[in-house]
N, C-alpha and C. Protein backbone atom coordinates (compact mmCIF):
# COMPACT_ATOMS: atom_id res chain seq x y z
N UNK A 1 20.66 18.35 19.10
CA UNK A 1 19.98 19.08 18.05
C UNK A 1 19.77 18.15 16.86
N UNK A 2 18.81 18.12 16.10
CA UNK A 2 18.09 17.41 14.85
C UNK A 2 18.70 18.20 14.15
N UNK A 3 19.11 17.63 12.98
CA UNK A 3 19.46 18.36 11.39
C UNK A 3 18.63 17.78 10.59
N UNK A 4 17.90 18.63 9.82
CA UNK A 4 17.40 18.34 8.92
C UNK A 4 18.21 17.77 7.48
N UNK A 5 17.73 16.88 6.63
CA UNK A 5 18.45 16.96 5.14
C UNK A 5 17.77 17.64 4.47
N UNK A 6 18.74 18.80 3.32
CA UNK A 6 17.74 19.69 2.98
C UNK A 6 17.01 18.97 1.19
N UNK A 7 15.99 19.77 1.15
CA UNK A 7 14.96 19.07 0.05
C UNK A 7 14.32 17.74 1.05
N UNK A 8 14.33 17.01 1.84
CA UNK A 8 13.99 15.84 2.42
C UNK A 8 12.19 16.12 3.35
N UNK A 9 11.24 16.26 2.64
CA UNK A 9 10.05 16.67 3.47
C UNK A 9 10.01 15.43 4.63
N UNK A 10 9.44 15.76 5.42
CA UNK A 10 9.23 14.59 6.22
C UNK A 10 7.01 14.71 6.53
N UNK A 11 7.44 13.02 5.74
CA UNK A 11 6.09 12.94 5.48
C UNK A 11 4.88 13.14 6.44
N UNK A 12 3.48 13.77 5.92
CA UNK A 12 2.66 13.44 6.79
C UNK A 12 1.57 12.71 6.65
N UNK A 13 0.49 11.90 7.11
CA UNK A 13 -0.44 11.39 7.11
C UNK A 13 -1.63 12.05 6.04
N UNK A 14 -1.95 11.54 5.19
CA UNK A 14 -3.38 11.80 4.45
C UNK A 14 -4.53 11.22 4.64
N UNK A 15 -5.67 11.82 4.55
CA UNK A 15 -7.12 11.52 4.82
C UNK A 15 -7.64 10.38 4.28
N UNK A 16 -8.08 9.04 4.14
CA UNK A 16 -8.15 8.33 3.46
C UNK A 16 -9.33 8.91 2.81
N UNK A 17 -10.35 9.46 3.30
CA UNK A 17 -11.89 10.28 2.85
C UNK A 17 -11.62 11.41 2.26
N UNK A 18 -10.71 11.98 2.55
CA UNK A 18 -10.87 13.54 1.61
C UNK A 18 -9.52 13.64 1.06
N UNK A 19 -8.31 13.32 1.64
CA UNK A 19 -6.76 13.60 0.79
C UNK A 19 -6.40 14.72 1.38
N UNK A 20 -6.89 15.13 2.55
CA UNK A 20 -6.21 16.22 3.10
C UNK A 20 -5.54 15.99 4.26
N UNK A 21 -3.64 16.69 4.42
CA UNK A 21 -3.37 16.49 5.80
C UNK A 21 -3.95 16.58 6.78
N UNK A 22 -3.66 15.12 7.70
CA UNK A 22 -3.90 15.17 8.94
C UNK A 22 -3.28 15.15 10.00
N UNK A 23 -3.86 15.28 11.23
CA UNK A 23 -3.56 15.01 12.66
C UNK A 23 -3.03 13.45 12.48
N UNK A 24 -1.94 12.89 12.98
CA UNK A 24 -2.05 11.92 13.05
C UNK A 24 -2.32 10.97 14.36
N UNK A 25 -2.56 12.03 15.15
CA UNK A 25 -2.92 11.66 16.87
C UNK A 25 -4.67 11.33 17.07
N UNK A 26 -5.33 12.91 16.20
CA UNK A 26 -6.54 12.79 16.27
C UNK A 26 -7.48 12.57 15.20
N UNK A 27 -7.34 13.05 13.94
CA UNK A 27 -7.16 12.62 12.44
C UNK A 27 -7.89 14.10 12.25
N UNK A 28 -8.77 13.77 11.00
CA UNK A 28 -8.81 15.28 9.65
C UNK A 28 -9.35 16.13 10.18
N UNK A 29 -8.56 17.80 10.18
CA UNK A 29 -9.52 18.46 10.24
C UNK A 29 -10.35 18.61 9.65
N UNK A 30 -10.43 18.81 8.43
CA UNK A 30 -11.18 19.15 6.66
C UNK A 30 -12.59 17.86 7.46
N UNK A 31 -12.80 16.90 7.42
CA UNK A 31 -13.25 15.85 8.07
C UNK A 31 -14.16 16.57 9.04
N UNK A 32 -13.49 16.62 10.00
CA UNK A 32 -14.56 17.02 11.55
C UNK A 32 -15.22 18.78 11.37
N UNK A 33 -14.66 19.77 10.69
CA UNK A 33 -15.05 20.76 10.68
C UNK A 33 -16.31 20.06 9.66
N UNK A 34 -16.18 19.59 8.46
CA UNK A 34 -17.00 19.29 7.65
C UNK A 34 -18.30 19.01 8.17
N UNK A 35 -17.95 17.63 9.26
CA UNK A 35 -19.05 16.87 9.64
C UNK A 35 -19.51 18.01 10.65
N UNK A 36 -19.08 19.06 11.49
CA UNK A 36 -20.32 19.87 12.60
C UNK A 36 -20.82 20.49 11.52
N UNK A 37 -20.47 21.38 10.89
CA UNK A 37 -20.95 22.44 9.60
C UNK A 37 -22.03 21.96 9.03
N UNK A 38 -22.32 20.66 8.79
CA UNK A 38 -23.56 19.98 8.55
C UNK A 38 -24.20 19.95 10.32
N UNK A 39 -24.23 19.32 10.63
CA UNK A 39 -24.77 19.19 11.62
C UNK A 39 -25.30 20.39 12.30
N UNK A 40 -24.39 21.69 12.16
CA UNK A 40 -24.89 23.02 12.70
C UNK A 40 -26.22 23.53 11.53
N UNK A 41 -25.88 23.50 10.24
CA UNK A 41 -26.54 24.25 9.22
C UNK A 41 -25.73 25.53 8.99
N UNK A 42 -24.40 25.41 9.00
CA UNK A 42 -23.95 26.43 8.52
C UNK A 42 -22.91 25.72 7.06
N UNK A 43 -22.26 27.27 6.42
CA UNK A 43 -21.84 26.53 4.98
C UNK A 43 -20.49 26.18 5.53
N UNK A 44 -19.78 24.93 4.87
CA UNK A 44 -18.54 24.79 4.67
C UNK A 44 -17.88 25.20 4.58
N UNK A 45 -16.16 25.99 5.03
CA UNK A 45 -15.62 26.78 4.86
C UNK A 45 -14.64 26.15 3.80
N UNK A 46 -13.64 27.39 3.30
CA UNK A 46 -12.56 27.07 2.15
C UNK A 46 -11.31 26.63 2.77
N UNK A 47 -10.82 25.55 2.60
CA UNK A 47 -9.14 25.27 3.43
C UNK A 47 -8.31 25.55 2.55
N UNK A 48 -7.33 25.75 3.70
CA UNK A 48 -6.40 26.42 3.41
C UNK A 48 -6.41 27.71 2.42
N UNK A 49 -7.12 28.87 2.89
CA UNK A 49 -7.72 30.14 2.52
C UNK A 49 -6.30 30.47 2.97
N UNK A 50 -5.97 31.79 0.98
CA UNK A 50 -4.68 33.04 1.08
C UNK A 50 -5.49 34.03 0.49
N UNK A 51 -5.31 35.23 0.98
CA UNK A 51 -5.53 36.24 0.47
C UNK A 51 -5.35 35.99 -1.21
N UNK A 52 -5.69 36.75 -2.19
CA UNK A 52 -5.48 36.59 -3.86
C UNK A 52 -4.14 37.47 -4.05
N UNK A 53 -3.61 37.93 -3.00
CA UNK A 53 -2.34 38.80 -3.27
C UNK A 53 -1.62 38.06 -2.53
N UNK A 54 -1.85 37.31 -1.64
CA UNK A 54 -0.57 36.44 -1.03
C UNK A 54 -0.51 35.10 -1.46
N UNK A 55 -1.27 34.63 -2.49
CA UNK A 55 -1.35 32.92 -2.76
C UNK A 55 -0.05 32.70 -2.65
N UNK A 56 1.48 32.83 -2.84
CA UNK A 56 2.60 32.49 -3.23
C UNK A 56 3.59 32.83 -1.32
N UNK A 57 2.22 33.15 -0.51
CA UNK A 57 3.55 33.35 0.68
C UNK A 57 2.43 32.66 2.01
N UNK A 58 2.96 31.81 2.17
CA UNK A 58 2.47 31.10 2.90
C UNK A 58 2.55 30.93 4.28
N UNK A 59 3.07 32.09 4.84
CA UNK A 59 2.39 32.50 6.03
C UNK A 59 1.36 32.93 5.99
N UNK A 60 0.70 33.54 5.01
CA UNK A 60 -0.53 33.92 5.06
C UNK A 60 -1.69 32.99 4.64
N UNK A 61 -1.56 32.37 4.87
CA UNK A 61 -2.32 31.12 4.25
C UNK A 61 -3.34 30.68 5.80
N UNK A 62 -4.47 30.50 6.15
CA UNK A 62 -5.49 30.43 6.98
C UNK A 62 -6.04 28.85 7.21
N UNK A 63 -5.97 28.20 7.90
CA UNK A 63 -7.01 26.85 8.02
C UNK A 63 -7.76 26.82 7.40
N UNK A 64 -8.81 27.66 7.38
CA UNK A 64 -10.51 27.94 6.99
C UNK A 64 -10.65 29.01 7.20
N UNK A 65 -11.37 29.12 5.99
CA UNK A 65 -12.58 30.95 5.59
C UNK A 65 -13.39 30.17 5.40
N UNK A 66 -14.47 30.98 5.77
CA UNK A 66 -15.91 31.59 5.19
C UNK A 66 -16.10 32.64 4.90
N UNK A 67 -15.15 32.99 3.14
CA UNK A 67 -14.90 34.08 2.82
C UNK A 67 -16.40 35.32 2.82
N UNK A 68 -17.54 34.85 1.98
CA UNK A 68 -18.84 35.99 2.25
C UNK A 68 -19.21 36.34 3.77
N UNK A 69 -18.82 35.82 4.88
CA UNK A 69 -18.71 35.83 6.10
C UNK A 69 -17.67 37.04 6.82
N UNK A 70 -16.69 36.40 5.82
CA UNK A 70 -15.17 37.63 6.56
C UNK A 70 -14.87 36.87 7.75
N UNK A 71 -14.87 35.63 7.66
CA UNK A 71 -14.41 35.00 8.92
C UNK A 71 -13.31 33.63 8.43
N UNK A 72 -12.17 33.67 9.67
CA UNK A 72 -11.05 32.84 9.45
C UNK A 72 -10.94 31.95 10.30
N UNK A 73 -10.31 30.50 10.70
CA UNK A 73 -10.25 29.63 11.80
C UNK A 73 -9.25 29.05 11.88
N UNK A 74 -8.47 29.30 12.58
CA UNK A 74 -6.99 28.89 12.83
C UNK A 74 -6.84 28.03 13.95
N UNK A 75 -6.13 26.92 13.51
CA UNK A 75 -6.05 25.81 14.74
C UNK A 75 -4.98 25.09 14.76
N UNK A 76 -4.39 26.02 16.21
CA UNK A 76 -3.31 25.61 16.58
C UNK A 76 -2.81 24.40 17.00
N UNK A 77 -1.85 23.62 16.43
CA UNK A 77 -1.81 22.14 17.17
C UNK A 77 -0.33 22.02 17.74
N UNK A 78 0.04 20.85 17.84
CA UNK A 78 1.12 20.35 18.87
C UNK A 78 1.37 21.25 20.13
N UNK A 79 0.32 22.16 20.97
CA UNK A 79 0.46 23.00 21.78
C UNK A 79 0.70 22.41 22.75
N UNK A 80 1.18 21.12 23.32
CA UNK A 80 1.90 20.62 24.63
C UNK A 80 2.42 19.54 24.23
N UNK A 81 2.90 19.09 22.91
CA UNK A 81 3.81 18.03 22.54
C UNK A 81 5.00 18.55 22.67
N UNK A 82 5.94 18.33 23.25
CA UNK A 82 7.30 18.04 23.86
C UNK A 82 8.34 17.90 22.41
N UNK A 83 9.46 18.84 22.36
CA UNK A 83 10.65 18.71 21.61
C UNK A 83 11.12 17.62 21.69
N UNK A 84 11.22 17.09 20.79
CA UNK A 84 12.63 15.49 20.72
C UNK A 84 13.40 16.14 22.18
N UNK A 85 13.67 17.00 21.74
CA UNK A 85 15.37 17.03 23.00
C UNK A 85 14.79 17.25 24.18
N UNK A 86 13.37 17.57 24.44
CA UNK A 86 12.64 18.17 25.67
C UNK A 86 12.74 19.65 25.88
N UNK A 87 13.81 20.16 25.32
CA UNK A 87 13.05 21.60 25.41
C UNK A 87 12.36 22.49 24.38
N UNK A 88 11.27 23.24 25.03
CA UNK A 88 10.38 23.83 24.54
C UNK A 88 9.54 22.72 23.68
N UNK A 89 8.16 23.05 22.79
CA UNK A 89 7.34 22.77 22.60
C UNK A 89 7.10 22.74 20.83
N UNK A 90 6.86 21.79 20.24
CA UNK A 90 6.79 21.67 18.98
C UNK A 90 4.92 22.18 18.32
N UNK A 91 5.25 22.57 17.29
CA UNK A 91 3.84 23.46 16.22
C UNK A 91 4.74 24.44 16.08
N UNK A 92 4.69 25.13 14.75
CA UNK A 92 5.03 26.48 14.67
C UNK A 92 4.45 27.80 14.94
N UNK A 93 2.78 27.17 15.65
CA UNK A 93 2.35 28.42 16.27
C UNK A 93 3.17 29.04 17.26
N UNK A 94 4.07 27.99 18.23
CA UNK A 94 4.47 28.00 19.12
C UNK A 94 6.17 28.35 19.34
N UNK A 95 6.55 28.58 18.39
CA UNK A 95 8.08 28.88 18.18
C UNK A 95 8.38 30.34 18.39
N UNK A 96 9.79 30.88 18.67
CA UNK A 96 10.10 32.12 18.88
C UNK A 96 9.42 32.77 17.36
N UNK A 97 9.77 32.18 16.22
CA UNK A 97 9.33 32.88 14.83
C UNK A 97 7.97 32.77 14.93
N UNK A 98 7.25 31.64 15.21
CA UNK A 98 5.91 31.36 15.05
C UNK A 98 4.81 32.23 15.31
N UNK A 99 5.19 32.70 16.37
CA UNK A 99 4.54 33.77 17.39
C UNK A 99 4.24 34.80 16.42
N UNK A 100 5.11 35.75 16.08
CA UNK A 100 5.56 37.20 15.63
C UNK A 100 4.43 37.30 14.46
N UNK A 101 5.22 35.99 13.35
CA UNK A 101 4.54 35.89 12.05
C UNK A 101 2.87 35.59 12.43
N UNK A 102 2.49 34.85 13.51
CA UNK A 102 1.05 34.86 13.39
C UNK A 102 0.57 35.79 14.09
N UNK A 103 1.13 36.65 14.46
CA UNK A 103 0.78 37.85 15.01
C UNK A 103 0.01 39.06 13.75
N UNK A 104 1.65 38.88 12.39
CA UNK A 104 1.64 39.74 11.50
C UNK A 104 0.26 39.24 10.74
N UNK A 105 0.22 38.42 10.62
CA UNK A 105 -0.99 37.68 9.81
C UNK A 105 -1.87 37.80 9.99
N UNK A 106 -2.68 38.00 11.66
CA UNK A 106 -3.73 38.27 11.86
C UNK A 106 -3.77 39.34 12.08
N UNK A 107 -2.79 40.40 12.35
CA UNK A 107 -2.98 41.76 11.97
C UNK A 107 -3.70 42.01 10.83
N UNK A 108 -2.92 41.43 9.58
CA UNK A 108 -3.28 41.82 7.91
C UNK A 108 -4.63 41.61 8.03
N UNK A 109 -5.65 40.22 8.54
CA UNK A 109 -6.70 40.10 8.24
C UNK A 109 -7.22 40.71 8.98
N UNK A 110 -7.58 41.16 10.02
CA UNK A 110 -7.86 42.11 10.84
C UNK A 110 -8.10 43.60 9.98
N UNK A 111 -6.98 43.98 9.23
CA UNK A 111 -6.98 45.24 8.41
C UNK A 111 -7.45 45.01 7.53
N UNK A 112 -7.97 43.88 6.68
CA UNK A 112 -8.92 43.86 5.53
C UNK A 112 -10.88 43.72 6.25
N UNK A 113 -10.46 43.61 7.12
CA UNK A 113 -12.27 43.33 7.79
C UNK A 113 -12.26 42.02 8.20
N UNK A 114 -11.51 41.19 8.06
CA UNK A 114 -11.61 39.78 8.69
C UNK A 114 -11.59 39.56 10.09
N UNK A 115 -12.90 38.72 10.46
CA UNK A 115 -12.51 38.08 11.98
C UNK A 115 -11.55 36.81 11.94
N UNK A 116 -10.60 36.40 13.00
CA UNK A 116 -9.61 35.61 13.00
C UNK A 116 -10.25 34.92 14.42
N UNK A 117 -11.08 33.78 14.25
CA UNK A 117 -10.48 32.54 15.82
C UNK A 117 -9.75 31.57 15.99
N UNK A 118 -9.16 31.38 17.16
CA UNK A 118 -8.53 30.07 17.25
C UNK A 118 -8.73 29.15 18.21
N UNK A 119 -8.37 28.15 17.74
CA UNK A 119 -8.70 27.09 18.50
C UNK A 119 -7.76 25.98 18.50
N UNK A 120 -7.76 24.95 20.02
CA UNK A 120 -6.57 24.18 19.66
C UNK A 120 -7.44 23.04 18.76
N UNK A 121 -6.86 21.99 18.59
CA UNK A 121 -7.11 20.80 17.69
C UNK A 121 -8.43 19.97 18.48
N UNK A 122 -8.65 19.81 19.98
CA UNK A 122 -9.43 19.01 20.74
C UNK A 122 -10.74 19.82 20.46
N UNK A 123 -10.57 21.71 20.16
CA UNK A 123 -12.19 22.18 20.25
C UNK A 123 -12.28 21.84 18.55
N UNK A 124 -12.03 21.45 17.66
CA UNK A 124 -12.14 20.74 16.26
C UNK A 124 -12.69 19.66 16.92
N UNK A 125 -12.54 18.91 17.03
CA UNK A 125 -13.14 17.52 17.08
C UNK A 125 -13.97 16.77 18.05
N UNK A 126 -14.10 17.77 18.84
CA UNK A 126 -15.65 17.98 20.26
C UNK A 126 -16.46 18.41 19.22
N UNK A 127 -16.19 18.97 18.69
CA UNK A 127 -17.56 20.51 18.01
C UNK A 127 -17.40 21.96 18.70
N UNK A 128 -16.61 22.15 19.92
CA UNK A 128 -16.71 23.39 20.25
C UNK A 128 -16.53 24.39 18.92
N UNK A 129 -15.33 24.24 18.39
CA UNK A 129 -14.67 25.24 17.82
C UNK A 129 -15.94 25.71 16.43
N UNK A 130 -16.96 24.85 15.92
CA UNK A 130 -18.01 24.82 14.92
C UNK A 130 -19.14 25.40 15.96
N UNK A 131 -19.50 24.83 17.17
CA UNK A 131 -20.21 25.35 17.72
C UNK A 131 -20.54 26.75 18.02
N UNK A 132 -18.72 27.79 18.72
CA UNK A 132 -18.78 29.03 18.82
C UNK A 132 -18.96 30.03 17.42
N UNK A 133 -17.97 29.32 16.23
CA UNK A 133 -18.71 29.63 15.23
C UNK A 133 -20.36 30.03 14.25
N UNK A 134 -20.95 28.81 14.77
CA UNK A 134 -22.07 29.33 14.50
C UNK A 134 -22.95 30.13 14.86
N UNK A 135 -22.37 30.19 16.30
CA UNK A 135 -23.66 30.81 17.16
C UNK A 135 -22.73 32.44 17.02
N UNK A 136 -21.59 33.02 15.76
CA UNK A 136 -21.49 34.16 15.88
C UNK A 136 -22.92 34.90 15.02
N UNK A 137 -22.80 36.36 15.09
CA UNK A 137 -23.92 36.96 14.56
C UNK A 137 -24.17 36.80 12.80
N UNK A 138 -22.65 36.83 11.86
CA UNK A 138 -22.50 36.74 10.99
C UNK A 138 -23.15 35.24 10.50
N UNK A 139 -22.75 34.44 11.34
CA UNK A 139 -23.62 33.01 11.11
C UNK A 139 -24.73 32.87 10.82
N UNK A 140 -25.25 33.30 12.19
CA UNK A 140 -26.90 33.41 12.55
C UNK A 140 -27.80 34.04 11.09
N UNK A 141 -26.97 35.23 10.66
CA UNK A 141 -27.49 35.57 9.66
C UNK A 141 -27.32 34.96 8.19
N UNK A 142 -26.74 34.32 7.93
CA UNK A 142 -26.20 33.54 6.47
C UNK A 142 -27.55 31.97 7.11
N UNK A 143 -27.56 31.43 8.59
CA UNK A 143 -28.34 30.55 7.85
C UNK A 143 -29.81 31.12 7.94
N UNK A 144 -30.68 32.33 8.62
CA UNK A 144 -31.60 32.40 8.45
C UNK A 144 -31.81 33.16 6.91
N UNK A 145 -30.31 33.77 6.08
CA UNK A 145 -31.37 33.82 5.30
C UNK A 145 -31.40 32.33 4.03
N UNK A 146 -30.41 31.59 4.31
CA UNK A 146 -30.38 30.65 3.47
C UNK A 146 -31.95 29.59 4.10
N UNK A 147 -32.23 29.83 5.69
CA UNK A 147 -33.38 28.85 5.37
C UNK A 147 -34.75 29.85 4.83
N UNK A 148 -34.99 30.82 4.59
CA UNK A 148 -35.75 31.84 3.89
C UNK A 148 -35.73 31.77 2.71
């Protein structure tokens, strides 16, 4: 078993282009969502989107909104990276707690009108995960009327 030291973050990688955490396997999301979102013609979403009543609890805290949209994008990573000790699987999507709480979370947005997708880290940086995005209906409509 790992012990943590407590107060001791253990650092992660920053964007040299934008300053936002990254992947350090595959690099930025903020980055690759950026670059399809152009490339599709749809708008940029907000990272790391909280509700205005949860800014201070950070489970509720989202990858990306496209808040006038009502749409959220959650992307799950380390989903087959291996525990130091080998058992079970490291991300906190993926933990006995991980589960429950992102369960509760996308409940909440769900009950305010929000759509919630997810995706692992590889459909980020193909374009799938921007791709299914755009081609939802809410999309379709934000860019025809922005090219109007």
């Amino acid at each position: 078993m790992t012990r943590r030291t407590p107060g001791v973050v253990k650092h992660k990688p920053r964007c040299p282009d934008c300053g936002a955490v990254m992947d350090a396997r595959q690099g930025c999301y903020n980055c690759a969502v950026s670059t399809f979102c152009r490339a599709t013609g749809i708008p940029e979403p907000c990272p790391e989107y909280s509700f205005d009543d949860r800014l201070d609890e950070p489970d509720y805290r989202f990858d990306f909104a496209w808040p006038e949209e009502r749409l959220l994008l959650e992307i799950h990573g380390a989903l087959w990276q291996r525990a130091r000790d080998g058992v079970g699987y490291l991300g906190a999507h993926n933990t006995g707690p991980g589960r429950p709480r992102d369960m509760r979370k996308h409940l909440e947005a769900t009950r305010r009108g929000w759509w919630v997708v997810e995706f692992e880290p590889a459909d980020v940086f193909n374009g799938t995960a921007i791709a299914f995005i755009a081609a939802l209906p809410q999309m379709q409509a934000r860019r025809r009327s922005v090219e109007s």
